[in-house]
C-alpha atoms as a PDB file:
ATOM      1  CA  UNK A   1       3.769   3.771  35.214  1.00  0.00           C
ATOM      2  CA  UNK A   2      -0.032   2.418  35.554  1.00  0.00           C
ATOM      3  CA  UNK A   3      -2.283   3.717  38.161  1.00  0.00           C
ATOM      4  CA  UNK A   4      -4.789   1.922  41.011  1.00  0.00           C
ATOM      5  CA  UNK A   5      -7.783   2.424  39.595  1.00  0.00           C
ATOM      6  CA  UNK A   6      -9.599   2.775  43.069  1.00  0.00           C
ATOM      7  CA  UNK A   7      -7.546   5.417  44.621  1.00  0.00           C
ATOM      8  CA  UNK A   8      -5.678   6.955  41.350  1.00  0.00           C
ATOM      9  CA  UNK A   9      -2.154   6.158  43.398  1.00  0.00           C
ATOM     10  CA  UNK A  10       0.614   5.404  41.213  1.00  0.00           C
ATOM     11  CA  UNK A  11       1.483   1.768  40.411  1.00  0.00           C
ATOM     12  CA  UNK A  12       5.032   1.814  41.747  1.00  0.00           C
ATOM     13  CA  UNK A  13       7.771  -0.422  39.689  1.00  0.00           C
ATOM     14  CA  UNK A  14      10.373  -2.598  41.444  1.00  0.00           C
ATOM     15  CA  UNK A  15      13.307  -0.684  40.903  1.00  0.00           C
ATOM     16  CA  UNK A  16      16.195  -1.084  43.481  1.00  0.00           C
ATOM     17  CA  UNK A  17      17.103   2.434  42.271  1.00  0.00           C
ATOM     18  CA  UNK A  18      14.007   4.062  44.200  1.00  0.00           C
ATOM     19  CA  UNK A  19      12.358   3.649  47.280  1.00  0.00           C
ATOM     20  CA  UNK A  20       9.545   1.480  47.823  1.00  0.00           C
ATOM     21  CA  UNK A  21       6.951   1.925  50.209  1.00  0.00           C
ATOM     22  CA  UNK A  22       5.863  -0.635  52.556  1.00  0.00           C
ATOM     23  CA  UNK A  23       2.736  -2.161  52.853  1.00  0.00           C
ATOM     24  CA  UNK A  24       1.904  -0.476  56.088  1.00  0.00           C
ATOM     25  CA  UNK A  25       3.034   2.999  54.599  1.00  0.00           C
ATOM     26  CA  UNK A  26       0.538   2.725  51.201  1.00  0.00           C
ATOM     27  CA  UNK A  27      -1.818   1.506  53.571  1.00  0.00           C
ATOM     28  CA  UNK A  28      -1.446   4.680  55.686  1.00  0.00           C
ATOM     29  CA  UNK A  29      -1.734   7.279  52.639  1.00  0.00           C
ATOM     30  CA  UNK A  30      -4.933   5.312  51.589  1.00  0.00           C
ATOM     31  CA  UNK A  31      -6.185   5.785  54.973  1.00  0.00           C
ATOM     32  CA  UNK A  32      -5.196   9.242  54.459  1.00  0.00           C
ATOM     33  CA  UNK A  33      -6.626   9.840  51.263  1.00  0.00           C
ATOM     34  CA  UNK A  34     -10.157   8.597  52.280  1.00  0.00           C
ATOM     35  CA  UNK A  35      -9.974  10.817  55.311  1.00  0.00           C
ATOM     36  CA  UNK A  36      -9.659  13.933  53.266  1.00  0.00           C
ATOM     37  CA  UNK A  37     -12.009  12.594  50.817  1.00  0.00           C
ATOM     38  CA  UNK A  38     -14.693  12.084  52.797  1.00  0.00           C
ATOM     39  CA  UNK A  39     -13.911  15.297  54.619  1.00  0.00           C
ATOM     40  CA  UNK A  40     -14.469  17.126  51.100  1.00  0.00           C
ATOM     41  CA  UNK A  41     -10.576  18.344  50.986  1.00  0.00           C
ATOM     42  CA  UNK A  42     -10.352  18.009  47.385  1.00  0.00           C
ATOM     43  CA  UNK A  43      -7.285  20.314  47.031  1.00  0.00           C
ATOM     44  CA  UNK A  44      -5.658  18.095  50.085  1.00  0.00           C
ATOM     45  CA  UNK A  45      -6.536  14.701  48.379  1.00  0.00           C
ATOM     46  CA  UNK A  46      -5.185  15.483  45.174  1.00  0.00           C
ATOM     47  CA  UNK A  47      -1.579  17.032  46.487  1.00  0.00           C
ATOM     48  CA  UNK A  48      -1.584  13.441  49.208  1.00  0.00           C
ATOM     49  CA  UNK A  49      -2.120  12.056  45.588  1.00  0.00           C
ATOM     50  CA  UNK A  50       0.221  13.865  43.792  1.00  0.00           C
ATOM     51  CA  UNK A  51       3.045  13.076  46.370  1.00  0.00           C
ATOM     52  CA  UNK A  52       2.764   9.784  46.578  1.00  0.00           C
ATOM     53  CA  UNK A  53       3.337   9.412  43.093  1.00  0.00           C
ATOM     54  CA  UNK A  54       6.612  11.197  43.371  1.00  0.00           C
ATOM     55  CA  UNK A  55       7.496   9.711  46.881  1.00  0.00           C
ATOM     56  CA  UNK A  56       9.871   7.314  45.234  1.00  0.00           C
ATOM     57  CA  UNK A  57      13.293   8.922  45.439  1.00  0.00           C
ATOM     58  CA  UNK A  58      16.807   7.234  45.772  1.00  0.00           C
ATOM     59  CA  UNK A  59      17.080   9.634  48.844  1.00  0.00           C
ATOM     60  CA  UNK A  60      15.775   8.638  52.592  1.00  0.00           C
ATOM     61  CA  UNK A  61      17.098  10.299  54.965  1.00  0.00           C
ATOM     62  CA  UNK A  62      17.521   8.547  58.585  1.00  0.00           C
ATOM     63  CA  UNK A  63      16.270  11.757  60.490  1.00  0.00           C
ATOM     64  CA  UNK A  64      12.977  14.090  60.044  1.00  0.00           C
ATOM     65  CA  UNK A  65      13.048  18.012  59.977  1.00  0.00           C
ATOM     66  CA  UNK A  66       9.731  19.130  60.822  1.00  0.00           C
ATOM     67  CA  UNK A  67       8.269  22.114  58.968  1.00  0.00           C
ATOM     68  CA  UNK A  68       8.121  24.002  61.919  1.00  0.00           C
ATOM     69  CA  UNK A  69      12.381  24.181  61.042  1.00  0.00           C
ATOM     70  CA  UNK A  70      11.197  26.274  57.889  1.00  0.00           C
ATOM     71  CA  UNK A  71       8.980  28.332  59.457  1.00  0.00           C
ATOM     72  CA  UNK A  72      11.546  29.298  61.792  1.00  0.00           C
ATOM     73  CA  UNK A  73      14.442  30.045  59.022  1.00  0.00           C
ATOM     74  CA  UNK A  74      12.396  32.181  57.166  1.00  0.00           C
ATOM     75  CA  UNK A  75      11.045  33.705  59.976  1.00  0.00           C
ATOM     76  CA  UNK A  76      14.414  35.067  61.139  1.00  0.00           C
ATOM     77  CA  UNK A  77      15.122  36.025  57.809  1.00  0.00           C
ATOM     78  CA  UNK A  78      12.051  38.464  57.351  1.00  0.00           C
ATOM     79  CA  UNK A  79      13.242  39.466  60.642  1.00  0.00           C
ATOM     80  CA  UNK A  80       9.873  38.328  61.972  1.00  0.00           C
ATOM     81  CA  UNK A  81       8.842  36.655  65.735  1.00  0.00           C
ATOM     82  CA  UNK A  82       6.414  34.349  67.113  1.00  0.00           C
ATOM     83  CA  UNK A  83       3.998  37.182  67.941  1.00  0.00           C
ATOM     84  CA  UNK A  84       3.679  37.571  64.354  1.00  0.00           C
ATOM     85  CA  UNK A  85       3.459  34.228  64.025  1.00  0.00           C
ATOM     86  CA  UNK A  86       0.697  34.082  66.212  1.00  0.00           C
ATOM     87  CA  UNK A  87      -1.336  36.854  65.009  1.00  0.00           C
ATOM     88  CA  UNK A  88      -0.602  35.341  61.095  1.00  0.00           C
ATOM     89  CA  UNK A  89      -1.969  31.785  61.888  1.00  0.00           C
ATOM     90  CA  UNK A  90      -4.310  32.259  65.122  1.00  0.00           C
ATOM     91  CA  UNK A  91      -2.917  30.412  67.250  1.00  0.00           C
ATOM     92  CA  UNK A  92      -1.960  31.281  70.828  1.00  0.00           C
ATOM     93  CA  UNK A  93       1.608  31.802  71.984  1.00  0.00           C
ATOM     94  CA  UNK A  94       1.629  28.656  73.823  1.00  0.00           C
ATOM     95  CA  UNK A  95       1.421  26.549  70.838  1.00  0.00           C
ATOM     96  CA  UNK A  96       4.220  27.626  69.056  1.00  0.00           C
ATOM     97  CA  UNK A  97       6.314  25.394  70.221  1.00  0.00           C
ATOM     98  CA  UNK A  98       4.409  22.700  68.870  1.00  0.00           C
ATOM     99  CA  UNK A  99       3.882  23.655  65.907  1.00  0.00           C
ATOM    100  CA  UNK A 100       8.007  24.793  65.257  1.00  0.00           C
ATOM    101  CA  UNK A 101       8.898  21.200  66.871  1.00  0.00           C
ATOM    102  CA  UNK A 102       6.372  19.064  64.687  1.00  0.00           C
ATOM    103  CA  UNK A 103       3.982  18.237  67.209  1.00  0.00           C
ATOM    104  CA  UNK A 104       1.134  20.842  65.566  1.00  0.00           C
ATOM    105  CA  UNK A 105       0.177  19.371  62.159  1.00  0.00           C
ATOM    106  CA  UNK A 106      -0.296  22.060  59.412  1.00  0.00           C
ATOM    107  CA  UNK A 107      -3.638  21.691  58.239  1.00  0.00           C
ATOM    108  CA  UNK A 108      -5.128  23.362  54.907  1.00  0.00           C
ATOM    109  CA  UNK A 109      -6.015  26.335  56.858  1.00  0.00           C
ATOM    110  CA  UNK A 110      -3.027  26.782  58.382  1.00  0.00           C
ATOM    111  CA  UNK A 111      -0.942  26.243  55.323  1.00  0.00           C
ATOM    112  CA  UNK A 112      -3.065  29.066  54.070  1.00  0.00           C
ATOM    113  CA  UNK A 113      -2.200  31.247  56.903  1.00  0.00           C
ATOM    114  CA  UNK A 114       1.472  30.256  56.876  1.00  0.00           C
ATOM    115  CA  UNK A 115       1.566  30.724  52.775  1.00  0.00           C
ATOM    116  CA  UNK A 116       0.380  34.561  53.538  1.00  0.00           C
ATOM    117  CA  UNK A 117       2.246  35.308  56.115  1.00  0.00           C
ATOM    118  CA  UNK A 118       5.976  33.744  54.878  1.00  0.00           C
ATOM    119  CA  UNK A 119       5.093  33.903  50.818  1.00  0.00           C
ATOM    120  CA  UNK A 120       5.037  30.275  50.072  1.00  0.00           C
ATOM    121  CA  UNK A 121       2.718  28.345  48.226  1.00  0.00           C
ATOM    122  CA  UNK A 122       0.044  26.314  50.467  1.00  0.00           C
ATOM    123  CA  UNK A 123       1.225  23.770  48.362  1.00  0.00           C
ATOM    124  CA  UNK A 124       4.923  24.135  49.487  1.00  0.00           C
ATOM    125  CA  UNK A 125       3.317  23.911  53.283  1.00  0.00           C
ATOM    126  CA  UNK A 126       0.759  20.972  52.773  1.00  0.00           C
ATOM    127  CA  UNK A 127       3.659  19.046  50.822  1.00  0.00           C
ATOM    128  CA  UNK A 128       6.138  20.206  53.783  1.00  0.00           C
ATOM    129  CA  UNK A 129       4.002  18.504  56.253  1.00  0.00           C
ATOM    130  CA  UNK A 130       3.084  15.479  54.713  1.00  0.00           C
ATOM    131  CA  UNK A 131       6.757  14.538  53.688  1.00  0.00           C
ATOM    132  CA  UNK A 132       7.661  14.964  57.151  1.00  0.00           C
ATOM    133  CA  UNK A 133       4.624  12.676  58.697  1.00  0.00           C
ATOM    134  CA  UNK A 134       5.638  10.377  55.658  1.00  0.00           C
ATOM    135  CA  UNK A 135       9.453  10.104  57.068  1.00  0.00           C
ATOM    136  CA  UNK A 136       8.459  10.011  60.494  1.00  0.00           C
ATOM    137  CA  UNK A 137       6.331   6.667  59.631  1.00  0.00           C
ATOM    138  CA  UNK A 138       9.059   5.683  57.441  1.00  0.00           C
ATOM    139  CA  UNK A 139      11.205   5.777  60.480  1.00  0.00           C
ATOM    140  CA  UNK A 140       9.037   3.923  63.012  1.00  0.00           C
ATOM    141  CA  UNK A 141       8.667   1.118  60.728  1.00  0.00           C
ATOM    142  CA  UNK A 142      12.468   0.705  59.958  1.00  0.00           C
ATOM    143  CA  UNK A 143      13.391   1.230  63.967  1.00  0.00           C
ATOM    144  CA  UNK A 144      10.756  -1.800  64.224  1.00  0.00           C
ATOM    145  CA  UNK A 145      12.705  -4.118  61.856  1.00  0.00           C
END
């Protein structure tokens, strides 16, 4: 498998056996890439990197769990609550709900809070996030066709 010279994205092969991204959704993650570039987010750039080169799979799921699902299982299995959520990741008790249901995007910091606090890799959390923004998109473009 070659790679894009300009953005060091995977060249993706026409296989009916995995999943190919649409136009609009490379388009997106090279939006998203330059956005982290040229916010110096290195670490961020190469993971968004890293994932789209593994983000053909035979698997696509017609639903998205956000992270916030994750948090909330392991959570309740450290026997842990949203207080020491709150205190872990700074935010304040009113957004917790957001960020459980989706609607607060983990950002590098955050992921570092959250990998502290639960035991997970950043990684697991930055890679958590973007494959759920990734099958949200995924979703509004098929529910447009």
């Amino acid at each position: 498998m070659g790679e894009d010279q300009d953005t060091g994205l995977a060249a993706v092969p026409p296989d009916s056996s995995t999943y190919t991204l649409t136009d609009e959704e490379r388009e997106a993650i090279e939006e998203g890439l330059v956005f982290l570039e040229e916010r110096d987010f290195p670490e961020a750039s190469q993971l968004l990197k890293r994932i789209y080169n593994r983000a053909c799979s035979t698997y696509s799921p017609d639903w998205a769990s956000p992270p916030g699902n994750t948090i909330a299982m392991m959570m309740k299995d450290k026997g842990l609550g949203e207080a020491d959520l709150c205190r872990a990741v700074g935010i304040h008790p009113s957004s917790i709900d957001l960020l459980l249901s989706g609607r607060l995007t983990i950002n590098e910091p955050m992921a570092k809070h959250l990998s502290s606090f639960l035991g997970v890799s950043v990684e697991f959390w930055l890679t958590r996030e973007f494959n759920y923004r990734a099958t949200l998109a995924r979703l509004a473009v098929e529910k447009k066709a």
